[in-house]
C-alpha atoms as a PDB file:
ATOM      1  CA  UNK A   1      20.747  46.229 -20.892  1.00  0.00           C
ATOM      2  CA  UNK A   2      21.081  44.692 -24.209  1.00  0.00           C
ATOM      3  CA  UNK A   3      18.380  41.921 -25.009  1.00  0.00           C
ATOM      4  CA  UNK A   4      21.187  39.226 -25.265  1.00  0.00           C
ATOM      5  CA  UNK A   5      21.927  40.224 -22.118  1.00  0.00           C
ATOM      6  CA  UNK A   6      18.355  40.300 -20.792  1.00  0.00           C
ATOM      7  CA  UNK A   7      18.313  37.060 -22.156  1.00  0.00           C
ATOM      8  CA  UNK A   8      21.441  35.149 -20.495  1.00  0.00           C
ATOM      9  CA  UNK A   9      20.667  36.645 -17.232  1.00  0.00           C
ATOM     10  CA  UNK A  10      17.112  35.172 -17.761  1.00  0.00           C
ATOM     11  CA  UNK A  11      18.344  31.548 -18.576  1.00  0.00           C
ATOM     12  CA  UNK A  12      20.861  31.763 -15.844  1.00  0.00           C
ATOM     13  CA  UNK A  13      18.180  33.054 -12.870  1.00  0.00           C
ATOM     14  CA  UNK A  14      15.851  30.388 -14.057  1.00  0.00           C
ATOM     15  CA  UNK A  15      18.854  27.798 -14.090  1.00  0.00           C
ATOM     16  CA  UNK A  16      19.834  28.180 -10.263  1.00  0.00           C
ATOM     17  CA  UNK A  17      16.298  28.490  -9.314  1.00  0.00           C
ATOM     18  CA  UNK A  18      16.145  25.024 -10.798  1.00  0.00           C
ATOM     19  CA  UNK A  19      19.473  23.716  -9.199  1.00  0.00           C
ATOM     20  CA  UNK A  20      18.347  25.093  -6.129  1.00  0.00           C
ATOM     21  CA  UNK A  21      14.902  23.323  -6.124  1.00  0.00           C
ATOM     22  CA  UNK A  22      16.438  20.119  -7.317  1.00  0.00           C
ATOM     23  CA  UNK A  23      19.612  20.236  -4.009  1.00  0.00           C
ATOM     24  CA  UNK A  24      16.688  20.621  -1.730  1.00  0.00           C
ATOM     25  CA  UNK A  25      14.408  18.265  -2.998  1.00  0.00           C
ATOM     26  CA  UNK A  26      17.182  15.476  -2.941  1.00  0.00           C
ATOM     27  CA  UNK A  27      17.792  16.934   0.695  1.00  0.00           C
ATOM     28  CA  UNK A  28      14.747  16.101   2.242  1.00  0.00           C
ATOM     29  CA  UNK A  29      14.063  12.628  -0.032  1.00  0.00           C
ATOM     30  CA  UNK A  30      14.985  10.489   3.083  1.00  0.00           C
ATOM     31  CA  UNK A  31      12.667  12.864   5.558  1.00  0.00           C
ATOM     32  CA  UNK A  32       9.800  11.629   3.155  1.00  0.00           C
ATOM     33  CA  UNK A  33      10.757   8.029   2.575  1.00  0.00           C
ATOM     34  CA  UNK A  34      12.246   7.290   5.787  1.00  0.00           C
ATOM     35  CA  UNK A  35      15.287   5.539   6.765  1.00  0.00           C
ATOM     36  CA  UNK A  36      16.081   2.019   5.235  1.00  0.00           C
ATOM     37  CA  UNK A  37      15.551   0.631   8.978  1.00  0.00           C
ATOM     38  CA  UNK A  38      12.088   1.953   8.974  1.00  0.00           C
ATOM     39  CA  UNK A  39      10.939   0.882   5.751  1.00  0.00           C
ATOM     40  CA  UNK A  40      12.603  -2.651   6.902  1.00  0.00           C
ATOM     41  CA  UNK A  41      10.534  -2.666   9.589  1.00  0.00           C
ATOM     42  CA  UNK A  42       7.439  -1.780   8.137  1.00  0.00           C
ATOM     43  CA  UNK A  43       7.295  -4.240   6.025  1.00  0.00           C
ATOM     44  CA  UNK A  44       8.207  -7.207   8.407  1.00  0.00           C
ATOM     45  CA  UNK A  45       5.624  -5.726  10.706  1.00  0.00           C
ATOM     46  CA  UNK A  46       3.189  -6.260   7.381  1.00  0.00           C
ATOM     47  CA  UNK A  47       4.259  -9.557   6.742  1.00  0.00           C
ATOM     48  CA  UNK A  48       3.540 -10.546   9.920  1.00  0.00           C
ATOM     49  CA  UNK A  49      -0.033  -9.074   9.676  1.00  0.00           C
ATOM     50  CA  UNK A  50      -0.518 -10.630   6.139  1.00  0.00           C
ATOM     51  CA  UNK A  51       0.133 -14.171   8.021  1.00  0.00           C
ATOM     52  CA  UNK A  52      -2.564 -13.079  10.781  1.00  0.00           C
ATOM     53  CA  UNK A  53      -0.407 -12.219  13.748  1.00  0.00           C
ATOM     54  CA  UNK A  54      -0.402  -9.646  15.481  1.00  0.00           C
ATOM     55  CA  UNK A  55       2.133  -6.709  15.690  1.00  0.00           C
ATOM     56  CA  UNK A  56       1.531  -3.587  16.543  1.00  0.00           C
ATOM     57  CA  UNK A  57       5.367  -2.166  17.220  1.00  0.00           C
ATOM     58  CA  UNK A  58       8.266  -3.731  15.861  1.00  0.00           C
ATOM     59  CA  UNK A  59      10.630  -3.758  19.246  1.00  0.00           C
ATOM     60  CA  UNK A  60      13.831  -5.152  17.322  1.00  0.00           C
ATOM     61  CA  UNK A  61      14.937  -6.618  14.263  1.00  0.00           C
ATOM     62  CA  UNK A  62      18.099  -8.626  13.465  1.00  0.00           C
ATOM     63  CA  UNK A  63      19.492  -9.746   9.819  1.00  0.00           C
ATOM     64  CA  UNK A  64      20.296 -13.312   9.418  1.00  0.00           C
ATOM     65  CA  UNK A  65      23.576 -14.484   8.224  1.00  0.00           C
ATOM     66  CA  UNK A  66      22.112 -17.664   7.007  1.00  0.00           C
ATOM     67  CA  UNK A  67      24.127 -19.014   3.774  1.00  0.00           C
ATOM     68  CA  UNK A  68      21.694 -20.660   2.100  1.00  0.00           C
ATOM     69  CA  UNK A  69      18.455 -18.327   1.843  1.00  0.00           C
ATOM     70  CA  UNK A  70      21.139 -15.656   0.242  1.00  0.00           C
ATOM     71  CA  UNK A  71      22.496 -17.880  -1.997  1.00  0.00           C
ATOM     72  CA  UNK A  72      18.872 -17.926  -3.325  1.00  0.00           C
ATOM     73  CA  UNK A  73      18.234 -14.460  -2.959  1.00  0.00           C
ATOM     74  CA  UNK A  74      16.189 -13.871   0.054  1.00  0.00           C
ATOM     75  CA  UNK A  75      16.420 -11.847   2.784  1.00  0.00           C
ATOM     76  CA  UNK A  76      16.123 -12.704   6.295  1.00  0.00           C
ATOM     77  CA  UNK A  77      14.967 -11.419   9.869  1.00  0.00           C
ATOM     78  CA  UNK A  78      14.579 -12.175  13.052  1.00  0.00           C
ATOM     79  CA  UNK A  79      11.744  -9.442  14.344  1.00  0.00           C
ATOM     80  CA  UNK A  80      10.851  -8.917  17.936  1.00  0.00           C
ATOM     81  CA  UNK A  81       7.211  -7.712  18.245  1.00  0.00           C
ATOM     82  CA  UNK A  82       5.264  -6.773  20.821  1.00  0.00           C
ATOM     83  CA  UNK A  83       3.293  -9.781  20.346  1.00  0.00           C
ATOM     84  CA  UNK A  84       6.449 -12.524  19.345  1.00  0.00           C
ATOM     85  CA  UNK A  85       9.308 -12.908  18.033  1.00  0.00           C
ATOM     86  CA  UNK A  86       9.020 -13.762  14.435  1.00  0.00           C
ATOM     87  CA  UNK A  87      11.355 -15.396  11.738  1.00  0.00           C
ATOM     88  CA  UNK A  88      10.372 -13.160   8.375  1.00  0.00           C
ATOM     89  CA  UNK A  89      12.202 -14.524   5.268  1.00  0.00           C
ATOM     90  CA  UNK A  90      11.569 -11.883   2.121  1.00  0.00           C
ATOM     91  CA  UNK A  91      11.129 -14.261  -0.896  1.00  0.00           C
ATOM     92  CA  UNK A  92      11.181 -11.883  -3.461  1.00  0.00           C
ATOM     93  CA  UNK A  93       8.074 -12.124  -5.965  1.00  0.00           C
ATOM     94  CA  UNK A  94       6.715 -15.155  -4.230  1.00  0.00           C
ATOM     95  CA  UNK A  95       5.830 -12.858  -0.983  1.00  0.00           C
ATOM     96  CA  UNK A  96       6.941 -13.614   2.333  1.00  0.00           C
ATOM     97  CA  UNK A  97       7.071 -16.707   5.145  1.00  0.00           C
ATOM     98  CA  UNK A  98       6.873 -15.805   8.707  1.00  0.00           C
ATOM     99  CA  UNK A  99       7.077 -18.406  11.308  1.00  0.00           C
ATOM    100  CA  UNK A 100       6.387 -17.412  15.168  1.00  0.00           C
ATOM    101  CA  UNK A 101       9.533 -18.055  17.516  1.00  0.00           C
ATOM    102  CA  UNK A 102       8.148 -18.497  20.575  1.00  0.00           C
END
């Protein structure tokens, strides 16, 4: 085998190990992150924490369709706790308001 030769087959064995790597490593992103349901819920269970209730297990969570917190870009929920149910609105940069349902 010619060293040109040696060469290209080099570049190309290091090129699908690197292909490989990188197909498998997007693969298994959303093992590591978890889903976007779990991260929801992870973070209304914080929020709920950072306002000094309790919640150990989120049981249920439920977007809100209100109009006018989206029209200034927040995000609502209605969580279900072990402890409560919760209204969590996302505010953005300004943090989070949770108000107990029940």
């Amino acid at each position: 085998m010619t060293h040109a030769m040696s060469k290209r087959f080099s570049n190309l064995l290091v090129n699908s190990v690197l292909h490989a790597t990188l197909i498998v490593g997007l693969a298994l992103t959303p093992l590591a992150w978890g889903s976007d349901e779990e991260i929801a819920e992870g973070s209304a269970r914080a929020a709920i924490r950072e306002a000094d209730y309790p919640c150990a297990h989120v049981i249920s969570m439920e977007r809100s369709t209100e109009e006018a917190a989206a029209a200034e870009g927040f995000t609502v929920w209605t969580v279900q706790c072990n402890s409560g149910s919760f209204k969590v609105t996302f505010k953005g940069d300004a943090g989070s308001e949770v108000v107990p349902l029940d």
